[in-house]
Protein backbone atom coordinates (compact mmCIF):
# COMPACT_ATOMS: atom_id res chain seq x y z
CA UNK A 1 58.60 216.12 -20.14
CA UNK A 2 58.85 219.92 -19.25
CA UNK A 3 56.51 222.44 -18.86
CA UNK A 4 56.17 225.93 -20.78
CA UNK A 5 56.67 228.78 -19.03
CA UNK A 6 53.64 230.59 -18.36
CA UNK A 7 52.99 234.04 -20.30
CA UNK A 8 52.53 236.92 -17.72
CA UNK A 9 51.27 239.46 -19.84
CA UNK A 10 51.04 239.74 -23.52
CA UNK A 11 51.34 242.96 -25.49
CA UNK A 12 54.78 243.21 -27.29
CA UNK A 13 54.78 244.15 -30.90
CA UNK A 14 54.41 242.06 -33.88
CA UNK A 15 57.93 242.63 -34.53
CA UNK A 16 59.06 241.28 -30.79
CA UNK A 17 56.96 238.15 -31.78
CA UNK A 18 58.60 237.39 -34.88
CA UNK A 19 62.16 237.60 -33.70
CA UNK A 20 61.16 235.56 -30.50
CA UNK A 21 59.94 233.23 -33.11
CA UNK A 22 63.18 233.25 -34.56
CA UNK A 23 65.27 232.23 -32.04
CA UNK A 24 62.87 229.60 -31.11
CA UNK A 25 64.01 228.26 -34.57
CA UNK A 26 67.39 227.87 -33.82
CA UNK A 27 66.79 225.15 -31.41
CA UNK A 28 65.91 222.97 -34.22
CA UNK A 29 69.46 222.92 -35.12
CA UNK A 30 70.91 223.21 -31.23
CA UNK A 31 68.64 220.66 -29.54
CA UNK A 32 70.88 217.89 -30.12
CA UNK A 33 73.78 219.40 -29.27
CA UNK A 34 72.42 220.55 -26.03
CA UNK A 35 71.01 217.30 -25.14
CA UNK A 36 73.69 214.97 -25.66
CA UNK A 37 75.78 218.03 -23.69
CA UNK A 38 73.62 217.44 -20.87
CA UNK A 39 73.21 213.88 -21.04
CA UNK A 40 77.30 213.59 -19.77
CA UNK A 41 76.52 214.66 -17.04
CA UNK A 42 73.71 213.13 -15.86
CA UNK A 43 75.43 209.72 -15.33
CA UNK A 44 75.33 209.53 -10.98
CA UNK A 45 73.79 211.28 -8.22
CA UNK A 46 74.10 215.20 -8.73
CA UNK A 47 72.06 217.85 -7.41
CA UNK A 48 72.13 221.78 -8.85
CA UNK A 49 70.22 224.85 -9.59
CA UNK A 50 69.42 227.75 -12.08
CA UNK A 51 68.08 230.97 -11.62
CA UNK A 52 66.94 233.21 -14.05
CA UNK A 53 66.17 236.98 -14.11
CA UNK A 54 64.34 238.33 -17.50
CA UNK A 55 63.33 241.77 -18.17
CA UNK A 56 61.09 242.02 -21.64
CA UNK A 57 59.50 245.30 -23.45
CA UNK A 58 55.79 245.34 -22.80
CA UNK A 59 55.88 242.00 -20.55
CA UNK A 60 56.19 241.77 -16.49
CA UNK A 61 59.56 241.13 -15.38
CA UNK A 62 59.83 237.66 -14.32
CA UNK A 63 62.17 235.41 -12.26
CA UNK A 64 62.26 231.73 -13.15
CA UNK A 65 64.60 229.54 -10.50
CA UNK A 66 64.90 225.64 -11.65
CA UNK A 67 66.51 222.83 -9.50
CA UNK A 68 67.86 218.98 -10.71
CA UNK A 69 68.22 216.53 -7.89
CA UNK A 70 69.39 213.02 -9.17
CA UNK A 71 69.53 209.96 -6.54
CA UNK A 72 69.97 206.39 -7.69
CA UNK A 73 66.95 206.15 -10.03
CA UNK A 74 65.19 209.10 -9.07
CA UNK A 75 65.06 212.34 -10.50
CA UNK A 76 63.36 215.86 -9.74
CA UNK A 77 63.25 218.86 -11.25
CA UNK A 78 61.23 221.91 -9.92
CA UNK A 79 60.48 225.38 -11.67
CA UNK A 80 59.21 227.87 -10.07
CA UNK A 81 58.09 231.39 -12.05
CA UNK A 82 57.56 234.51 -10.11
CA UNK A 83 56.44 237.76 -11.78
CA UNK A 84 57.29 241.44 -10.37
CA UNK A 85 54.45 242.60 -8.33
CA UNK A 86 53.46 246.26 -8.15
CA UNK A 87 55.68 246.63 -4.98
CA UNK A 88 58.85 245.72 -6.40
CA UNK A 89 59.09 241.96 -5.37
CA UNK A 90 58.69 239.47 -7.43
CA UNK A 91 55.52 237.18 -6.41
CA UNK A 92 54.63 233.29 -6.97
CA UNK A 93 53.06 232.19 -9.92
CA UNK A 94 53.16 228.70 -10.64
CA UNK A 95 55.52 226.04 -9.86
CA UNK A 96 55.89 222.42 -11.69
CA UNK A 97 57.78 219.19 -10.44
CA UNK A 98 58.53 216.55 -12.37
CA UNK A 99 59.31 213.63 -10.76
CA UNK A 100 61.10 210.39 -12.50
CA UNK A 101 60.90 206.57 -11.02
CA UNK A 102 63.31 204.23 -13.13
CA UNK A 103 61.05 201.29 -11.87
CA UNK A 104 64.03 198.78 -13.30
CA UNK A 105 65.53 198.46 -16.86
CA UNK A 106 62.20 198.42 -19.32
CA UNK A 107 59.63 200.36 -16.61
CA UNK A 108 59.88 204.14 -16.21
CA UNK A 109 57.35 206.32 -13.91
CA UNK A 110 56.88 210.10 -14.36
CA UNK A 111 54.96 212.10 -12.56
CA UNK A 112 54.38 215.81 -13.40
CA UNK A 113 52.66 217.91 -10.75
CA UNK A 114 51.90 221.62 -11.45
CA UNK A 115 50.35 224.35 -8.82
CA UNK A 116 49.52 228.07 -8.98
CA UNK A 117 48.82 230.37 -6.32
CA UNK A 118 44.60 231.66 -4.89
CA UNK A 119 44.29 235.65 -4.34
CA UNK A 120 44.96 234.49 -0.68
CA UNK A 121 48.56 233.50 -1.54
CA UNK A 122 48.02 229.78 -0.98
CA UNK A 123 49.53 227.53 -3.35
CA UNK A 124 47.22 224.92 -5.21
CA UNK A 125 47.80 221.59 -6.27
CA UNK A 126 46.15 222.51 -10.08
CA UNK A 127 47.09 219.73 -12.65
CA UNK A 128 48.86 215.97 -12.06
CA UNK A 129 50.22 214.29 -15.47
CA UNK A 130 51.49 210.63 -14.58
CA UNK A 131 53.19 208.65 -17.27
CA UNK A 132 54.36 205.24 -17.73
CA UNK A 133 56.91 203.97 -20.20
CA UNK A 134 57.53 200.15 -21.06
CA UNK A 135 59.84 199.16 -23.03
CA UNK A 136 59.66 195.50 -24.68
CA UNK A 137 62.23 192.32 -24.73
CA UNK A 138 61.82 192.99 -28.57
CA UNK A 139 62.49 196.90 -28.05
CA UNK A 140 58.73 197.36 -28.83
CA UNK A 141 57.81 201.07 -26.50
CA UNK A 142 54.68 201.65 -25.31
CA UNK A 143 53.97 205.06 -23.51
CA UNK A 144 50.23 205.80 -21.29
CA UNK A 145 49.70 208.86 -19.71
CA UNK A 146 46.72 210.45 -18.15
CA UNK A 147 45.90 213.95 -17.31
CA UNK A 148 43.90 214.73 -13.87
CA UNK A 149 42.77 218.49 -13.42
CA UNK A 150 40.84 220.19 -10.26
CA UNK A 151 37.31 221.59 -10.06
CA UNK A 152 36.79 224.49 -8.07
CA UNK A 153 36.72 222.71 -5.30
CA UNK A 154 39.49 220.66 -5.62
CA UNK A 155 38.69 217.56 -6.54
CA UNK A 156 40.91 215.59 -9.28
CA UNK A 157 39.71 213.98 -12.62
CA UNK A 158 40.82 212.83 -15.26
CA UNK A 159 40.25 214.71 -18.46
CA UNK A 160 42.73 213.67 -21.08
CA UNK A 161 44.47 209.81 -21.51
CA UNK A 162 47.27 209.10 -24.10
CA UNK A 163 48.42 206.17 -25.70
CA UNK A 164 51.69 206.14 -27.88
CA UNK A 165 52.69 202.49 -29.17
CA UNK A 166 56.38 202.38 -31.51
CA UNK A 167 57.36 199.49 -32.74
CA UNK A 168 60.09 198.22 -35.17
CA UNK A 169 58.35 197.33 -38.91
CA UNK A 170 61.61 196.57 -40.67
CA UNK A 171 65.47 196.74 -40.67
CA UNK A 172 65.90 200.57 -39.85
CA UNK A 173 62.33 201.45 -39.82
CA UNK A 174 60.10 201.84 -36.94
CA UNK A 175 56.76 203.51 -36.95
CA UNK A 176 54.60 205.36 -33.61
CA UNK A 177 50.97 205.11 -33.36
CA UNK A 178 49.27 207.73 -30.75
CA UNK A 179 45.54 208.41 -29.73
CA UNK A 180 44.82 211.25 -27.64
CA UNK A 181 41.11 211.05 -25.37
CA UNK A 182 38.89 213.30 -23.70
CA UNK A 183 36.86 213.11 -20.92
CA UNK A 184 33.22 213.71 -22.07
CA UNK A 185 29.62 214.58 -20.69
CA UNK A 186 28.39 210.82 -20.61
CA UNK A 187 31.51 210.03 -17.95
CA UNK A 188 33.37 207.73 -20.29
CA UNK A 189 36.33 209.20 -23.22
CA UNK A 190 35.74 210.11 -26.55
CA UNK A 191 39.21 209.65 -29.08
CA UNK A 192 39.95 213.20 -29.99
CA UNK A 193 43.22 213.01 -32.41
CA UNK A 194 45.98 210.35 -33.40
CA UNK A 195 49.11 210.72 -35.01
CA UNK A 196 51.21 208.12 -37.16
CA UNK A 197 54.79 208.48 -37.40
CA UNK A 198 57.34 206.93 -39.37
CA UNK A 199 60.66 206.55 -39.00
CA UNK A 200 63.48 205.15 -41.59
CA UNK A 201 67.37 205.09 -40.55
CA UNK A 202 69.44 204.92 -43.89
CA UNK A 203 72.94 203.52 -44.23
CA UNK A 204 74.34 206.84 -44.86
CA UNK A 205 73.25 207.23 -41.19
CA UNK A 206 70.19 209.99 -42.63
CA UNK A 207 66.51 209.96 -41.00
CA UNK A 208 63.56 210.14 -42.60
CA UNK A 209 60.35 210.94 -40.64
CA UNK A 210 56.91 211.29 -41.47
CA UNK A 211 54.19 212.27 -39.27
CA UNK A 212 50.79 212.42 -40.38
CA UNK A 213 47.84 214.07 -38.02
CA UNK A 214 44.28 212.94 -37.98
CA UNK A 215 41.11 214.86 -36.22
CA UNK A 216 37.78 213.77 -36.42
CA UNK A 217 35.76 214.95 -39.46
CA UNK A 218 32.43 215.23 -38.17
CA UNK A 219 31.10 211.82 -39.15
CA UNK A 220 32.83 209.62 -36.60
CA UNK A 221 35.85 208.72 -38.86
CA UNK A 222 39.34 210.81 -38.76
CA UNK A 223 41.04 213.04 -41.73
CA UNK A 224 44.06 214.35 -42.25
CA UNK A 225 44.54 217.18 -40.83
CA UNK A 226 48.71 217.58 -41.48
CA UNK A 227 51.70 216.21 -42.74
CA UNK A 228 54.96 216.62 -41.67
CA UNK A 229 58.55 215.31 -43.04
CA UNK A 230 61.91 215.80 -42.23
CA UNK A 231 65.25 214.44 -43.04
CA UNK A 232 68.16 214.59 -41.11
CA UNK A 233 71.90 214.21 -43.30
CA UNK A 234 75.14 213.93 -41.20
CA UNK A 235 78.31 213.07 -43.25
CA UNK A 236 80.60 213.84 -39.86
CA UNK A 237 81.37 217.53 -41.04
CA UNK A 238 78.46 219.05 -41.33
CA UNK A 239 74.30 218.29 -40.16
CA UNK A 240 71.72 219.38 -42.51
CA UNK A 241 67.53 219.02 -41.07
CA UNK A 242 65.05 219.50 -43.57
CA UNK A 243 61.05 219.80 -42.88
CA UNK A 244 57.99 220.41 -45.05
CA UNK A 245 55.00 220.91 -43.41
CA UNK A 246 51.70 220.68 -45.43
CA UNK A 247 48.09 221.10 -44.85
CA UNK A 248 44.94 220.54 -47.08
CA UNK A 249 42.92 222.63 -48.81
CA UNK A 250 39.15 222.81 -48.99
CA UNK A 251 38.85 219.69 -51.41
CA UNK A 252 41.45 217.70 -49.29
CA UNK A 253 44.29 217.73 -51.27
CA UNK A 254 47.67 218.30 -49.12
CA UNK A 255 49.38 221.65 -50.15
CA UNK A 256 52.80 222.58 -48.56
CA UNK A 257 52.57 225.63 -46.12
CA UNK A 258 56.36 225.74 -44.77
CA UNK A 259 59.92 224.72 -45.33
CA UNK A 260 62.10 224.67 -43.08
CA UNK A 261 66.14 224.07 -43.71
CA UNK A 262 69.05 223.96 -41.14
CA UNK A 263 72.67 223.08 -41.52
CA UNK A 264 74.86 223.01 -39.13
CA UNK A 265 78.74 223.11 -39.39
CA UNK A 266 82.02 222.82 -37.15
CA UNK A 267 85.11 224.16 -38.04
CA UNK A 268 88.55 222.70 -36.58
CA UNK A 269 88.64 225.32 -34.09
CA UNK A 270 85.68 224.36 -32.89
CA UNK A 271 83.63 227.21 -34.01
CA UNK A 272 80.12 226.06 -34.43
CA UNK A 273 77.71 228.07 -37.29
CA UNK A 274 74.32 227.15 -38.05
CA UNK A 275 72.20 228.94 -40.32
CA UNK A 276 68.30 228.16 -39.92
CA UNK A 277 65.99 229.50 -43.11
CA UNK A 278 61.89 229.20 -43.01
CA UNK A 279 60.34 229.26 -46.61
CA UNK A 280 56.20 229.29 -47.52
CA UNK A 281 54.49 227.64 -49.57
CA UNK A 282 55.57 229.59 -52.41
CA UNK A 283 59.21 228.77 -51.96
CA UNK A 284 60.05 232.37 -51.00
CA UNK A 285 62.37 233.08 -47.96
CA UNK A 286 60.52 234.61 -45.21
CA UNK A 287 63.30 234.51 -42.72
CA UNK A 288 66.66 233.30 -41.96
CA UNK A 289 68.48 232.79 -38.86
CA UNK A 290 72.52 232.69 -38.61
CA UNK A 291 74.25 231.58 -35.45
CA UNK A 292 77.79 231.55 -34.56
CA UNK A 293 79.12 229.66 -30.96
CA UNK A 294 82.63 230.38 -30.25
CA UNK A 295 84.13 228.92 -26.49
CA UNK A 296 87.41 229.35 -24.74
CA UNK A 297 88.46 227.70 -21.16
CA UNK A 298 86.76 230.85 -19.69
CA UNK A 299 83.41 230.26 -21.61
CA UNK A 300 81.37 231.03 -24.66
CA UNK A 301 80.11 233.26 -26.68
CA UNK A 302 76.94 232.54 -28.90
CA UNK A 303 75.67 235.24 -31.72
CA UNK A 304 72.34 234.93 -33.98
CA UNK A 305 71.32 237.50 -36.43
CA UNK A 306 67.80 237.59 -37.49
CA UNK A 307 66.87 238.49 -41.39
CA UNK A 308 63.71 238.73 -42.56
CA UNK A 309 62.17 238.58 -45.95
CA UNK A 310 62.26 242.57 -47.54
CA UNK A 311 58.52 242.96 -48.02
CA UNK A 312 58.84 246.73 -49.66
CA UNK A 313 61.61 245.51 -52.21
CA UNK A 314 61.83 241.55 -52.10
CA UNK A 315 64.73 242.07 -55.19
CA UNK A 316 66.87 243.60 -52.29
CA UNK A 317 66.83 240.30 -50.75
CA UNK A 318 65.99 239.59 -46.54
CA UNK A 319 67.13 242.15 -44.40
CA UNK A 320 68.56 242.05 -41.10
CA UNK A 321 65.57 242.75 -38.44
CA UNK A 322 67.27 241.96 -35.17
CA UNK A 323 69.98 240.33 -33.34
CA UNK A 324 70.91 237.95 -30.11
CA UNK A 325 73.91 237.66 -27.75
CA UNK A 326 74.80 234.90 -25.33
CA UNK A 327 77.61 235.41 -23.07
CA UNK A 328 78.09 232.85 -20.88
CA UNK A 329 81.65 232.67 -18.18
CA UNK A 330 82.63 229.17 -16.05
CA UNK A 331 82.33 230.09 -13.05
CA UNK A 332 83.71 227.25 -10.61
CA UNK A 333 81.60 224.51 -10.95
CA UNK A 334 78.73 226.19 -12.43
CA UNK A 335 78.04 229.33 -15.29
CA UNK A 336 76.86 232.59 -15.46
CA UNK A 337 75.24 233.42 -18.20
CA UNK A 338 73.67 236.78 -20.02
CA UNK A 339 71.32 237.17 -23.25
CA UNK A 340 70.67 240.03 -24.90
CA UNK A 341 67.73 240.40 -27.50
CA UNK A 342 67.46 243.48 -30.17
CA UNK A 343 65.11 244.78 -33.08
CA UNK A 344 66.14 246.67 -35.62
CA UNK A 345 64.01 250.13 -35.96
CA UNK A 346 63.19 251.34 -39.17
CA UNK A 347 66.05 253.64 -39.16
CA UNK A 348 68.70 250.92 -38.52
CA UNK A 349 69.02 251.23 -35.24
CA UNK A 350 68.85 248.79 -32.56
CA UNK A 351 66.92 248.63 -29.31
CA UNK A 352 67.29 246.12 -26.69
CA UNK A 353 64.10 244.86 -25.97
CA UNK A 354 64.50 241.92 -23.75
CA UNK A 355 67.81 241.01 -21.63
CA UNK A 356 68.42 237.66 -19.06
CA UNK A 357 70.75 236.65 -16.91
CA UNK A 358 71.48 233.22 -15.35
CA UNK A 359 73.35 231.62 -12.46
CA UNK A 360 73.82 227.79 -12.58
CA UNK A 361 75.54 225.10 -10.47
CA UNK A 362 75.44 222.89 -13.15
CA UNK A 363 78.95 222.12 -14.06
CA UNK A 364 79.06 223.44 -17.85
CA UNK A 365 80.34 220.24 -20.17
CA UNK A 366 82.34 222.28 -22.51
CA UNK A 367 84.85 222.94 -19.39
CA UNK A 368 86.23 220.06 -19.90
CA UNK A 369 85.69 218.03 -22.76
CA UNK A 370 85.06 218.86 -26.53
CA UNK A 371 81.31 219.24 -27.63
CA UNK A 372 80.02 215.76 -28.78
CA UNK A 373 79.11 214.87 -32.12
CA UNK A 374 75.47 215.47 -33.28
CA UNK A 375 73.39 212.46 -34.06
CA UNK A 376 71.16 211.78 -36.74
CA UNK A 377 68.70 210.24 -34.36
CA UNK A 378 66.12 211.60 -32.22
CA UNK A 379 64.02 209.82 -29.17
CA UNK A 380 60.88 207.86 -29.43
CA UNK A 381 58.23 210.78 -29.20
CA UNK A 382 55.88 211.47 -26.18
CA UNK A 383 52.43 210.42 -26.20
CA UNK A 384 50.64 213.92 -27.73
């Protein structure tokens, strides 16, 4: 469970925001990957740390440092943001921990505190999420969390509870019920939205998953509010994700807003490509997002080019609007790592307009042994 980082200062153009949108997209194909990447590692104690220097157009420059520190069966990670202050060192922002208890083989305990600093330069205990996952003999999951947030003067309460129940309906098919609650004026909680997922394995190893939203509608019932579906396709060469989002309209009749496709390939040199493209309703490409991930035994090099739809002369087909670099080198036991983001001006040109670079301990997986295989499944989803 991992907390955003916080926005320091908003103000880029509407341009910066799209392609920042666009390489959000590519972690729809890369989350996997990255996971399971991560997940090798994570098999005994370990301890390590990341820090992170990013310099954005229009935005504050920020430093974000995180740490991992694994023993027996618990885990904590910290991240701490700090923001340039007017004389030229970086200040405290905010600062989560996330702390996780593997009570025994079916009970987990999170606990997710977050604090931000007074105009005095005291840090503040601000927000404590606890969670608690239990998992059934029968593989049934049940996941509770609660929310407690300070009043001015300090004192917690709780102001949000969760409730996410999945349990298996069928051979391959399991299905998530959650209920998000609010704190309300008469002291008690009042249900404030529910989801209902559902999720279908295949024996071509595809997914299928449906998630439907429900708010309230006024008159103490619930309506649909959204609908969501994906399918996942791995044949072993290649990984294709596809997701329709749709919405209703004024007389409540679902209407698709957004399609999103990724594929993802490997070749036999282990060059990875993906290729991420966003649709509206309307079926016509708004944007498209190619990335390329090539790695040696001194690192790797990852490459996305942004193209969005051609608005002046659509027949001329999406043009390229910006472009992305990741460099990152082994460096012992741990990386270093740069990223590089540009837009495209209307002259052709491009202008850097945000650049990062990283130090980790982490050992880097890909040192050693061959990226794992994508799978076609995904965790049971967090109470939300």
């Amino acid at each position: 469970m991992k907390q955003g980082k916080p926005r320091i200062q908003s103000g880029p153009s509407t341009r910066l925001l799209r392609l920042k949108a666009a390489i959000s997209a590519t972690l729809f194909v890369a989350a996997a990957v990255s996971v399971q990447a991560q997940d090798t590692q994570k098999s005994g104690d370990e301890s390590w740390t990341k820090t992170t220097e990013k310099a954005e157009q229009n935005i504050t420059p920020s430093r974000t440092t995180e740490s991992h520190t694994k023993s027996g069966s618990r885990t904590v990670d910290k991240q701490r943001v700090e923001v340039m202050g007017t004389n030229g060192s970086y200040q405290p922002f905010s600062e989560t921990e996330t702390e996780t208890i593997q009570v025994d083989a079916a009970n987990t305990r999170t606990v997710v505190r977050t604090y931000q600093w007074n105009g005095n330069g005291q840090r503040i205990l601000a927000q404590v999420t606890e969670e608690n996952s239990r998992t059934t003999a029968n593989g049934d999951l049940r996941q509770e969390r609660k929310t407690s947030s300070a009043d001015i003067n300090g004192n917690f309460r709780v102001t949000q509870r969760e409730v996410a129940d999945t349990r298996k309906v069928g051979s391959g098919t399991e299905e998530t019920k959650s209920s998000v609650y609010r704190a309300d004026s008469y002291g008690g909680f009042t249900k404030v939205g529910e989801t209902q997922e559902l999720k279908t394995h295949g024996a071509d190893d595809s997914v299928q998953v449906k998630k439907t939203t429900l708010l309230p509608d006024g008159n103490g019932g619930f309506k649909v509010s959204g609908v969501t579906e994906k399918t996942i396709k791995d044949d072993g060469k290649s990984r294709t994700t596809e997701e329709r989002v749709s919405t209703p309209d004024l007389e409540g009749r679902l209407q698709e807003g957004s399609r999103t496709v990724a594929k993802e390939t490997e070749t036999a040199s282990g060059e990875k490509k993906s290729v991420v493209e966003t649709y509206d309703g309307a079926a016509q490409l708004n944007q498209r997002v190619t990335r390329t991930q090539r790695k040696d035994a001194s690192g790797e090099i990852i490459e996305e080019k942004i193209e969005g739809a051609n608005l002046g002369n659509p027949s001329d087909g999406p043009k390229v609007t910006g472009r992305t670099k990741y460099v990152v080198k082994y460096a012992g036991p741990g990386t270093q790592q740069t990223k590089t983001v540009e837009i495209r001006d209307a002259n052709g040109n491009y202008k850097v307009v945000s650049s990062a670079t990283q130090t980790s301990t982490e050992p880097a997986a890909s040192q050693n042994a061959p990226a794992p295989k994508p799978k076609s499944d995904e965790p049971a989803p967090k109470p939300h």
